[in-house]
N, C-alpha and C. Protein backbone atom coordinates (compact mmCIF):
# COMPACT_ATOMS: atom_id res chain seq x y z
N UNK A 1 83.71 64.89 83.40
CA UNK A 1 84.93 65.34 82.76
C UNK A 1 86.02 65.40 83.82
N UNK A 2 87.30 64.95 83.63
CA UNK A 2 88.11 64.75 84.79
C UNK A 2 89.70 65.50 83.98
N UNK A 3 89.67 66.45 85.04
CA UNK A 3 91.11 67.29 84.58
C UNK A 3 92.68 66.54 84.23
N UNK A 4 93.36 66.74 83.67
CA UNK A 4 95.09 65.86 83.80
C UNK A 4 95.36 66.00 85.39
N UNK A 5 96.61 65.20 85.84
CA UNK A 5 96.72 65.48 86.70
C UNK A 5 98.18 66.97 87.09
N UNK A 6 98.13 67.40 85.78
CA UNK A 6 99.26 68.03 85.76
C UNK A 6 97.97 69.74 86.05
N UNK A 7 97.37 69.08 85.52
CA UNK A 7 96.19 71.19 85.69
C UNK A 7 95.78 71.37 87.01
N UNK A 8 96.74 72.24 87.55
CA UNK A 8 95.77 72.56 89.27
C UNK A 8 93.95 72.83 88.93
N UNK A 9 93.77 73.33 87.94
CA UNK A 9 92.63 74.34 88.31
C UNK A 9 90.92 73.48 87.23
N UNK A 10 90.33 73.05 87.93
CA UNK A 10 89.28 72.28 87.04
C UNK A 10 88.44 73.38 86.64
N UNK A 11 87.72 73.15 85.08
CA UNK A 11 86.79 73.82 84.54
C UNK A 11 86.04 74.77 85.34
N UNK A 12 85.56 73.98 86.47
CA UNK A 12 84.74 74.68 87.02
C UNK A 12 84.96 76.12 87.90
N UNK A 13 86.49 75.40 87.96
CA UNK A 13 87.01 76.81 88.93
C UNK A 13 87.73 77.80 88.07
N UNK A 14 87.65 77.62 86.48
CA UNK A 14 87.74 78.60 86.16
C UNK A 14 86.89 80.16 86.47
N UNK A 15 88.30 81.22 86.18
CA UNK A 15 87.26 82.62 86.52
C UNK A 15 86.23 82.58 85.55
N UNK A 16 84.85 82.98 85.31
CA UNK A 16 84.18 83.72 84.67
C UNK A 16 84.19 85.27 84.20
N UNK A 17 84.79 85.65 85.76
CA UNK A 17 84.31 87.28 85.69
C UNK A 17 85.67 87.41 86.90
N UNK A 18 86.61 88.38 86.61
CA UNK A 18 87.70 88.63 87.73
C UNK A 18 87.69 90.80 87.39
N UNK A 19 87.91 91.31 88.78
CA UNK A 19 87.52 92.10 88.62
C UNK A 19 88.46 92.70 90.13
N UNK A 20 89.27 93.67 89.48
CA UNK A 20 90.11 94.30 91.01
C UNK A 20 89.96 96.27 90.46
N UNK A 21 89.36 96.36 91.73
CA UNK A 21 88.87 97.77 91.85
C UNK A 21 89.42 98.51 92.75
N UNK A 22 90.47 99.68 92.17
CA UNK A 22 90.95 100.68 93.08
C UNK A 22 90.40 101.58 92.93
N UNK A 23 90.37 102.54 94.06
CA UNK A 23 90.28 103.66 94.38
C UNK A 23 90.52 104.65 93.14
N UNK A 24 89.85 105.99 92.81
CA UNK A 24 90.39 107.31 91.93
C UNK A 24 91.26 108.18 92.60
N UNK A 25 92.41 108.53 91.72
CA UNK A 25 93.50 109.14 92.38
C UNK A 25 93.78 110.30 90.96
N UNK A 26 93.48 111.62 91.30
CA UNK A 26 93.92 112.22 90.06
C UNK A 26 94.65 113.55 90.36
N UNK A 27 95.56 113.38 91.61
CA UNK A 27 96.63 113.68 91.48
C UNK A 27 98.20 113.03 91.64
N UNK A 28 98.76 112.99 90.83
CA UNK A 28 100.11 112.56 90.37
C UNK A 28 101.03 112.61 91.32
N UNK A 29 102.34 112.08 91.85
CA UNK A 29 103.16 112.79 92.68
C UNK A 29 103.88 114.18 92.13
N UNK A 30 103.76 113.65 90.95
CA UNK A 30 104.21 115.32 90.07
C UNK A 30 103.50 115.69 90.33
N UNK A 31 101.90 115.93 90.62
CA UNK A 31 100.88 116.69 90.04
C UNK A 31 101.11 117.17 92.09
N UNK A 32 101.52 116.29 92.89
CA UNK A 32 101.40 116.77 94.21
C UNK A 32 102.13 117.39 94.72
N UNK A 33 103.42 117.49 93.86
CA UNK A 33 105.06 117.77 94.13
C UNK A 33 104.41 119.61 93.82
N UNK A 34 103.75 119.93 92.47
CA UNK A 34 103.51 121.01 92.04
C UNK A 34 102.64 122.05 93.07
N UNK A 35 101.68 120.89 93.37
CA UNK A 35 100.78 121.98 94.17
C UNK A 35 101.76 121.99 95.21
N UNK A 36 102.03 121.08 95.92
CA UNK A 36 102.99 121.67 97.41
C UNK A 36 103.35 122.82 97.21
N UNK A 37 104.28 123.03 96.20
CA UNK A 37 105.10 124.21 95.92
C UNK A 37 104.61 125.26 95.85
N UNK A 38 103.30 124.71 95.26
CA UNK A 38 102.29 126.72 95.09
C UNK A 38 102.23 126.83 96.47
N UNK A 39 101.64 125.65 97.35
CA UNK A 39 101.35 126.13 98.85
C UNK A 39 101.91 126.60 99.89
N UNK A 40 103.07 125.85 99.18
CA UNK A 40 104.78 126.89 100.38
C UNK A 40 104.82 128.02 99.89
N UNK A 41 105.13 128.48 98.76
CA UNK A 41 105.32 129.67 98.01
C UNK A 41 104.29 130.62 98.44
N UNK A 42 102.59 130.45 98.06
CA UNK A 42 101.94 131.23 98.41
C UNK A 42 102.09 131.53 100.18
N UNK A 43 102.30 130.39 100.97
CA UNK A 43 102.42 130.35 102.46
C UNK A 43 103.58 131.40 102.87
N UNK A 44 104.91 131.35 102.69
CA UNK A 44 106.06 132.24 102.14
C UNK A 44 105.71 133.59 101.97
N UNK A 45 104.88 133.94 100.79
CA UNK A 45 104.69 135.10 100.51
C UNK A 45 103.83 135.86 101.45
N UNK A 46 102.73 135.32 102.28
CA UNK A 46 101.96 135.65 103.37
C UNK A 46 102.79 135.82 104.16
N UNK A 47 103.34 134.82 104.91
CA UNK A 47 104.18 135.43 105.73
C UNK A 47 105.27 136.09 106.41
N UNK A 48 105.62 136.39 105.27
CA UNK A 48 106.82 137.28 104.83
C UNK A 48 106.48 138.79 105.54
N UNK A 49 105.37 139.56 104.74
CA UNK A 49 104.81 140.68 105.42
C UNK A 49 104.64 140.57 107.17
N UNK A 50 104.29 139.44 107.98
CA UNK A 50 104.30 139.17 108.89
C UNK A 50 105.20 139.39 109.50
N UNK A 51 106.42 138.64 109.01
CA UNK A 51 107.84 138.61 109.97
C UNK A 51 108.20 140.10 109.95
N UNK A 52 108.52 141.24 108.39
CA UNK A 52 109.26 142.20 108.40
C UNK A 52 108.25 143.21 109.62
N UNK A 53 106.71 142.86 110.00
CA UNK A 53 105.88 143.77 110.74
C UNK A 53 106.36 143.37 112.43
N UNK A 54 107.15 141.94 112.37
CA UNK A 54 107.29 141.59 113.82
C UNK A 54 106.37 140.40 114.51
N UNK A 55 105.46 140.18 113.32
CA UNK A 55 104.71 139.33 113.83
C UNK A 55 104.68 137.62 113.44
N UNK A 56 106.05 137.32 114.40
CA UNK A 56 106.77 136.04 113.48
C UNK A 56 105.80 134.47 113.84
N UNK A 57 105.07 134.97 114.87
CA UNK A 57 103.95 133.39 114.97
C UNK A 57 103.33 133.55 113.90
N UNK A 58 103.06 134.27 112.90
CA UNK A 58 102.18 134.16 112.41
C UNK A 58 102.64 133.03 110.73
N UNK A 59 104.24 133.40 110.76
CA UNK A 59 104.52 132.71 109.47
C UNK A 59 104.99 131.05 110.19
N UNK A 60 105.07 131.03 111.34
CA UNK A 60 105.17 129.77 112.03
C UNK A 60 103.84 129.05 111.79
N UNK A 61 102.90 129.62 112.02
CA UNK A 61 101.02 129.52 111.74
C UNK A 61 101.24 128.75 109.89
N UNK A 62 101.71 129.47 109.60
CA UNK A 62 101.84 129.28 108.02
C UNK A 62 102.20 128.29 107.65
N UNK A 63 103.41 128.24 108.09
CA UNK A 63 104.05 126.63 107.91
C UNK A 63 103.60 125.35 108.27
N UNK A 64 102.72 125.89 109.81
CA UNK A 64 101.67 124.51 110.01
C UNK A 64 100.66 124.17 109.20
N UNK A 65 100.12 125.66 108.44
CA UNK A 65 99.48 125.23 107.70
C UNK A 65 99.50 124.33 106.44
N UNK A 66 100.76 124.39 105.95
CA UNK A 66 101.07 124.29 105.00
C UNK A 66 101.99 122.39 105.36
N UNK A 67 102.41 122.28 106.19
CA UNK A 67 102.56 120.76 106.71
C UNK A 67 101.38 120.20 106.91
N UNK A 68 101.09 120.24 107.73
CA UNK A 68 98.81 119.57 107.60
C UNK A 68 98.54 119.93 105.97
N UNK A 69 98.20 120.46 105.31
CA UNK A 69 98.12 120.29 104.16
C UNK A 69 98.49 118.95 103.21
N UNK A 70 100.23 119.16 103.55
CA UNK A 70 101.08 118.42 103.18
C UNK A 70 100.54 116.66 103.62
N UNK A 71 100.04 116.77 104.65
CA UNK A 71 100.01 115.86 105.50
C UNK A 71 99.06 114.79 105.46
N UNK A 72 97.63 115.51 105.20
CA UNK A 72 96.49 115.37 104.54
C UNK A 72 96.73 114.72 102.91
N UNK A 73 97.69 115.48 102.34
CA UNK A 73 97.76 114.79 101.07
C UNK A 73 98.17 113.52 100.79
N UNK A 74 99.27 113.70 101.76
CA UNK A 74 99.95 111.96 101.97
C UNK A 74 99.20 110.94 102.30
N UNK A 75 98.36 111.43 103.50
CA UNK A 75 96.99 110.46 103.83
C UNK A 75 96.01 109.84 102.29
N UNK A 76 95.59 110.89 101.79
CA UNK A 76 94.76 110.41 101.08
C UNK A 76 95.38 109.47 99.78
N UNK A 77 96.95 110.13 99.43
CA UNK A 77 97.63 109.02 98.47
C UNK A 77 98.00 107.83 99.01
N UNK A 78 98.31 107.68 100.69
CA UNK A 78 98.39 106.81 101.10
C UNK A 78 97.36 105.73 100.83
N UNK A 79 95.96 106.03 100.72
CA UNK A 79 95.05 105.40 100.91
C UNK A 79 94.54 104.99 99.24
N UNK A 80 95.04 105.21 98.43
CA UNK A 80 95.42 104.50 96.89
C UNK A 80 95.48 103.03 96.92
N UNK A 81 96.18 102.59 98.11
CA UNK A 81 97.05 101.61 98.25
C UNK A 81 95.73 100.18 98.55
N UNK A 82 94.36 100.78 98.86
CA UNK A 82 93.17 100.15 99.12
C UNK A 82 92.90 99.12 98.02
N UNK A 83 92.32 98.00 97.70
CA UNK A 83 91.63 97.87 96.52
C UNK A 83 90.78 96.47 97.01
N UNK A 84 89.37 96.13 96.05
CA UNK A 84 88.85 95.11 96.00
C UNK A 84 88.99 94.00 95.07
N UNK A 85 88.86 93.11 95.01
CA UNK A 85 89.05 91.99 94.03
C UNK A 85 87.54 91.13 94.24
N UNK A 86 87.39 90.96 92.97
CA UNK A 86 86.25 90.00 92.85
C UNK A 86 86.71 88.97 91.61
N UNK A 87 86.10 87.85 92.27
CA UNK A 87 86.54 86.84 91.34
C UNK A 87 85.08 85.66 91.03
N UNK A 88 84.60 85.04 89.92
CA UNK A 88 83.46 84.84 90.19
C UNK A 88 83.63 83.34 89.15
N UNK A 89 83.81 82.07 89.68
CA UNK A 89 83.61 80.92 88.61
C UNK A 89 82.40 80.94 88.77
N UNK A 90 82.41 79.11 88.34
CA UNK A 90 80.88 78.69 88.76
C UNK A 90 80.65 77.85 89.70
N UNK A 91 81.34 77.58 90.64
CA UNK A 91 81.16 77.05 92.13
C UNK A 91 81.48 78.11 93.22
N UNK A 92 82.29 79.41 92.69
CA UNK A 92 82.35 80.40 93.93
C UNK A 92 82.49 81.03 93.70
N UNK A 93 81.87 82.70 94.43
CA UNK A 93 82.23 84.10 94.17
C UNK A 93 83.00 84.68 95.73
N UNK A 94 84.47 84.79 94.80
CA UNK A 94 85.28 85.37 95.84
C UNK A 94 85.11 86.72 95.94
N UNK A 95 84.83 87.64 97.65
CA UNK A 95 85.26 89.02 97.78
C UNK A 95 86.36 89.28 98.82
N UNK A 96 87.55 90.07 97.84
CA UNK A 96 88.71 89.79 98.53
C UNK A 96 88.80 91.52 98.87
N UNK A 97 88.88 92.67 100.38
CA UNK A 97 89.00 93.23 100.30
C UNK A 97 90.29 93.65 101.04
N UNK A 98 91.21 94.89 100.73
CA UNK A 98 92.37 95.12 101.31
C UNK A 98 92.55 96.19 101.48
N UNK A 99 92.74 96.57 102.75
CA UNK A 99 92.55 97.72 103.07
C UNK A 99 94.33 98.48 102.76
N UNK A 100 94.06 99.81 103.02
CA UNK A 100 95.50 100.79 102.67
C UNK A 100 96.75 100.42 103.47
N UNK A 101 96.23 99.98 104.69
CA UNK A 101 97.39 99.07 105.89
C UNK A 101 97.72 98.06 105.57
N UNK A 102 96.53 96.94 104.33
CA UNK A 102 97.25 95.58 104.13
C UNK A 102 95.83 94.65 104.94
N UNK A 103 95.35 95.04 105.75
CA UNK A 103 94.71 94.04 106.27
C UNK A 103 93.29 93.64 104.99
N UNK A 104 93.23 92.31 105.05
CA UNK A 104 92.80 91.68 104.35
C UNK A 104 91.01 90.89 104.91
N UNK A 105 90.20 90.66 104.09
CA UNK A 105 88.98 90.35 104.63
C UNK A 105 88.53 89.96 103.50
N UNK A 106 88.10 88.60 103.21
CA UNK A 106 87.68 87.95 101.95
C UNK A 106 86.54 87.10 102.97
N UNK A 107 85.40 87.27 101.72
CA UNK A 107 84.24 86.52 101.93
C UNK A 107 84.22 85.62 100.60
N UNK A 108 83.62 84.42 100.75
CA UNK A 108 83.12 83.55 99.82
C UNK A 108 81.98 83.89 99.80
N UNK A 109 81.22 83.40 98.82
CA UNK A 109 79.54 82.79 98.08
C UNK A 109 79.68 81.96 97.75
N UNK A 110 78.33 81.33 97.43
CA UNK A 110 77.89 80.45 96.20
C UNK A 110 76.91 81.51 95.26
N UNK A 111 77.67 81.00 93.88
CA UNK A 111 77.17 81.39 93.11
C UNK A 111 75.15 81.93 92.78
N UNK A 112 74.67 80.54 92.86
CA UNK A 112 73.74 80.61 92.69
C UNK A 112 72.98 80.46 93.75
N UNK A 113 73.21 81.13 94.92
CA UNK A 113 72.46 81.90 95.82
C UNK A 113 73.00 83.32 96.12
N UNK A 114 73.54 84.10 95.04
CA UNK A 114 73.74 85.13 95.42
C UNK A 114 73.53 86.18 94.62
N UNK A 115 72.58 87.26 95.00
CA UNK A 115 72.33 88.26 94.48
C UNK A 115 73.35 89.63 94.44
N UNK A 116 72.73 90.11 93.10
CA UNK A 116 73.45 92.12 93.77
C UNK A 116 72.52 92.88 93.68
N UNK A 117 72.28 93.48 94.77
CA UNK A 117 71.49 94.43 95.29
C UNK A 117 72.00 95.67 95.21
N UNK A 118 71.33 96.48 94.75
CA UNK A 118 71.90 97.82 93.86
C UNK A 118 70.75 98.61 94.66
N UNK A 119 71.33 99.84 95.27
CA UNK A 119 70.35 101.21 96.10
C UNK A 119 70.89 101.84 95.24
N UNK A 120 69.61 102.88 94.60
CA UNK A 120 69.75 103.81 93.32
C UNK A 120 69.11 104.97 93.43
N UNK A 121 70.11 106.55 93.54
CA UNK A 121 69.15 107.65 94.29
C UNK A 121 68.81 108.21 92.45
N UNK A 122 67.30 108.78 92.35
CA UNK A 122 67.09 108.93 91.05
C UNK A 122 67.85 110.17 90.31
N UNK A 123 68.82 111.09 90.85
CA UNK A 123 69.44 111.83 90.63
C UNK A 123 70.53 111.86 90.75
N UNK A 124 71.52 111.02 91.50
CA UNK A 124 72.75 110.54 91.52
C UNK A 124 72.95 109.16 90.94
N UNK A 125 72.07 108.53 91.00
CA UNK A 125 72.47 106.97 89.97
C UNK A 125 72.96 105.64 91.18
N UNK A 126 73.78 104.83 91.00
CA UNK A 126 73.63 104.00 91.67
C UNK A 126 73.96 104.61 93.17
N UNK A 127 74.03 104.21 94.17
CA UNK A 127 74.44 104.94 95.29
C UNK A 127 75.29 103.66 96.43
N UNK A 128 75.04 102.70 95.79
CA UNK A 128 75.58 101.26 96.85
C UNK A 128 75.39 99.93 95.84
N UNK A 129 76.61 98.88 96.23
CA UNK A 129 76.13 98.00 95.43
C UNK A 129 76.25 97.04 96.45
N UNK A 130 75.88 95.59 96.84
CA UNK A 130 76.12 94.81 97.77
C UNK A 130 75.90 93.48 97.05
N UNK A 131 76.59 92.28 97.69
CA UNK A 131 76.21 91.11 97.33
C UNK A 131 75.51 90.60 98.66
N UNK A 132 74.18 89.78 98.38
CA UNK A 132 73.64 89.35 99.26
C UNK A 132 73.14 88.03 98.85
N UNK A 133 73.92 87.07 100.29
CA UNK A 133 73.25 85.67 100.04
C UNK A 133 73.11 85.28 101.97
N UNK A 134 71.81 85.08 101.76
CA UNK A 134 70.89 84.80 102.83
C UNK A 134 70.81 86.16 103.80
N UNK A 135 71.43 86.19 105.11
CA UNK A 135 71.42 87.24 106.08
C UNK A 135 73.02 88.13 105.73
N UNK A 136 73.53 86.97 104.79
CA UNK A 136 75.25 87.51 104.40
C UNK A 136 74.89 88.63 103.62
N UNK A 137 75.54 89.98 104.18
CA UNK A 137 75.78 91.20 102.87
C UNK A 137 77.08 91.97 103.43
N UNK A 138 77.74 92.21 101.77
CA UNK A 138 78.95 92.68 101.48
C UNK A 138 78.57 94.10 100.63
N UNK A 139 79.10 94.84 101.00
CA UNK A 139 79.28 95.85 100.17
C UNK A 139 80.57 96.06 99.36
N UNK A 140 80.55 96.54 98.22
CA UNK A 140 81.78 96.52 96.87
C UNK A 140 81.02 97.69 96.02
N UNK A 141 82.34 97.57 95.56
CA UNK A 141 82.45 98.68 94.63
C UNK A 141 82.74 100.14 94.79
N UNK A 142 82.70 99.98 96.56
CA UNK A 142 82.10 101.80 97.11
C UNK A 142 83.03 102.44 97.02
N UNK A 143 84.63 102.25 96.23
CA UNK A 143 85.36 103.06 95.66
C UNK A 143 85.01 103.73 94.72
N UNK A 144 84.11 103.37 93.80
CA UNK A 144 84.06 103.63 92.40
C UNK A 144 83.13 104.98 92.25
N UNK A 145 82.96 105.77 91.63
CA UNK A 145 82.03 106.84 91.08
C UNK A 145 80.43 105.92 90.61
N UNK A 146 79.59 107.18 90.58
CA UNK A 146 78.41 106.63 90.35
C UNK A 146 77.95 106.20 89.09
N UNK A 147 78.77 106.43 88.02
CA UNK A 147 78.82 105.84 86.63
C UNK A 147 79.63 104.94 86.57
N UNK A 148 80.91 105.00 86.72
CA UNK A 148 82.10 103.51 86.99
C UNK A 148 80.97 102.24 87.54
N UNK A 149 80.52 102.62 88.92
CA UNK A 149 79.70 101.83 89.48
C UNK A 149 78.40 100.73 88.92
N UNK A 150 77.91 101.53 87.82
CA UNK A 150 76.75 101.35 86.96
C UNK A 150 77.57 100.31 86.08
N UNK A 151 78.78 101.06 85.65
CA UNK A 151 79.16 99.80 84.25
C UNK A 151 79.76 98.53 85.34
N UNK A 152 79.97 99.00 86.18
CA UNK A 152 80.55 97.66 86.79
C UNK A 152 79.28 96.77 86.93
N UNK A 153 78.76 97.33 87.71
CA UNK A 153 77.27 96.78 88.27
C UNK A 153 76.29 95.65 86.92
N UNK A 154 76.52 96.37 85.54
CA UNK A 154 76.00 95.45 84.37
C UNK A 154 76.56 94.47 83.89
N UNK A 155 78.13 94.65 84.31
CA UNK A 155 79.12 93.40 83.89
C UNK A 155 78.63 92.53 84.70
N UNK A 156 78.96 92.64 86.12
CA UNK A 156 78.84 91.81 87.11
C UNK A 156 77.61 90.60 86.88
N UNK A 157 76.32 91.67 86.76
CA UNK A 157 74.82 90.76 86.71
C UNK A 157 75.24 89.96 85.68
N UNK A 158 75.28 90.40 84.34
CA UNK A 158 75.44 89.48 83.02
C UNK A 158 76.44 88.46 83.49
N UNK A 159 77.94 88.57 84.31
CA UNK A 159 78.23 87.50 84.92
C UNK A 159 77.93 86.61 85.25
N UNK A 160 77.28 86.61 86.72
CA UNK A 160 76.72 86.30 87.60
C UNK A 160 75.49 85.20 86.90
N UNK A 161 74.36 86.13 86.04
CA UNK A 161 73.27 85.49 85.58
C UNK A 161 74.06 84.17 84.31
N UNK A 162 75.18 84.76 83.80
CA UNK A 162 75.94 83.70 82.96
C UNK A 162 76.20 82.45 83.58
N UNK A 163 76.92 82.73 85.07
CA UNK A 163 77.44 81.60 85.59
C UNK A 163 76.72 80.44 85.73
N UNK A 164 74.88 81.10 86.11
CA UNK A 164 74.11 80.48 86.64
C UNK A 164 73.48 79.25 85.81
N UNK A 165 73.59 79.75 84.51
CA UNK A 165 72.86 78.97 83.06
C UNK A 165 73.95 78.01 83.32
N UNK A 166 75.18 78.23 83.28
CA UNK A 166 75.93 77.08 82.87
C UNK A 166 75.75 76.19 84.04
N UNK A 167 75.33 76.44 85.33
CA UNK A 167 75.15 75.36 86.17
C UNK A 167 74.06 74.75 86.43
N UNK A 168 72.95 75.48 85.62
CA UNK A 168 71.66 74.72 85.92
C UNK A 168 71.97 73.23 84.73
């Protein structure tokens, strides 16, 4: 079967399975804007008694606390900014990962030499997912919760095992 010459993309390299996984974030900038405010406020109110007693390092103490706080929060929304991409025809499985800075690290496969290898603790549920072909292993998904992980993990195989029928 031979594509037009007007279609970049042949059958084969169609996606099967495309799949971009961020990070859980469940606080809001509203939702971060709010707590700040309790934390100055409550910080404020502590050290208030401090200053009128004379003891003014201590609401200085406060305020650091309450910047590191601040500071910490930014870090971790900063790090939102992470995500994986998987992309899976039937001549290649792309893993495209990007870190919160931008830096980028994509591995290829072949399809049909590549497994997912799933470590499963019997009380927490999946615990790691990896793709492995030959000595090559990637780990994915390890943003996700241990149930997210699971439904991802069943799409993927049924993928994966899909792609494979159509190429045998």
């Amino acid at each position: 079967m031979s594509t037009p010459p007007n279609d970049p993309i042949s059958p084969l390299e169609t996606p099967l399975f495309e799949a971009t996984l961020h990070p859980h974030r469940s606080l809001s900038r509203n939702g971060l804007a709010w707590v700040m405010g309790f934390v100055g406020l409550v910080g404020l109110a502590v050290s208030i008694p401090f200053l009128i007693l004379g003891a003014w390092p201590i609401a200085g103490f406060m305020g650091l606390d309450v910047a590191l706080i601040y500071a910490a929060f930014r870090y971790h929304n900063a790090t939102a900014r992470a995500y994986e991409q998987i992309v899976l025809s039937q001549i290649e499985l792309l893993f495209r990962s990007v870190s919160w800075r931008g830096v980028v690290r994509e591995v290829r496969f072949n399809p049909l030499w590549t497994r997912l290898e799933k470590q499963e603790h019997p009380e927490f549920g999946i615990e790691r997912l990896s793709l492995v072909q030959g000595r090559s292993r990637v780990e994915i998904a390890s943003m996700l919760g241990p149930d997210e992980r699971a439904e991802f993990a069943a799409d993927f195989q049924e993928a994966l095992a899909r792609s494979r029928r159509w190429s045998a």
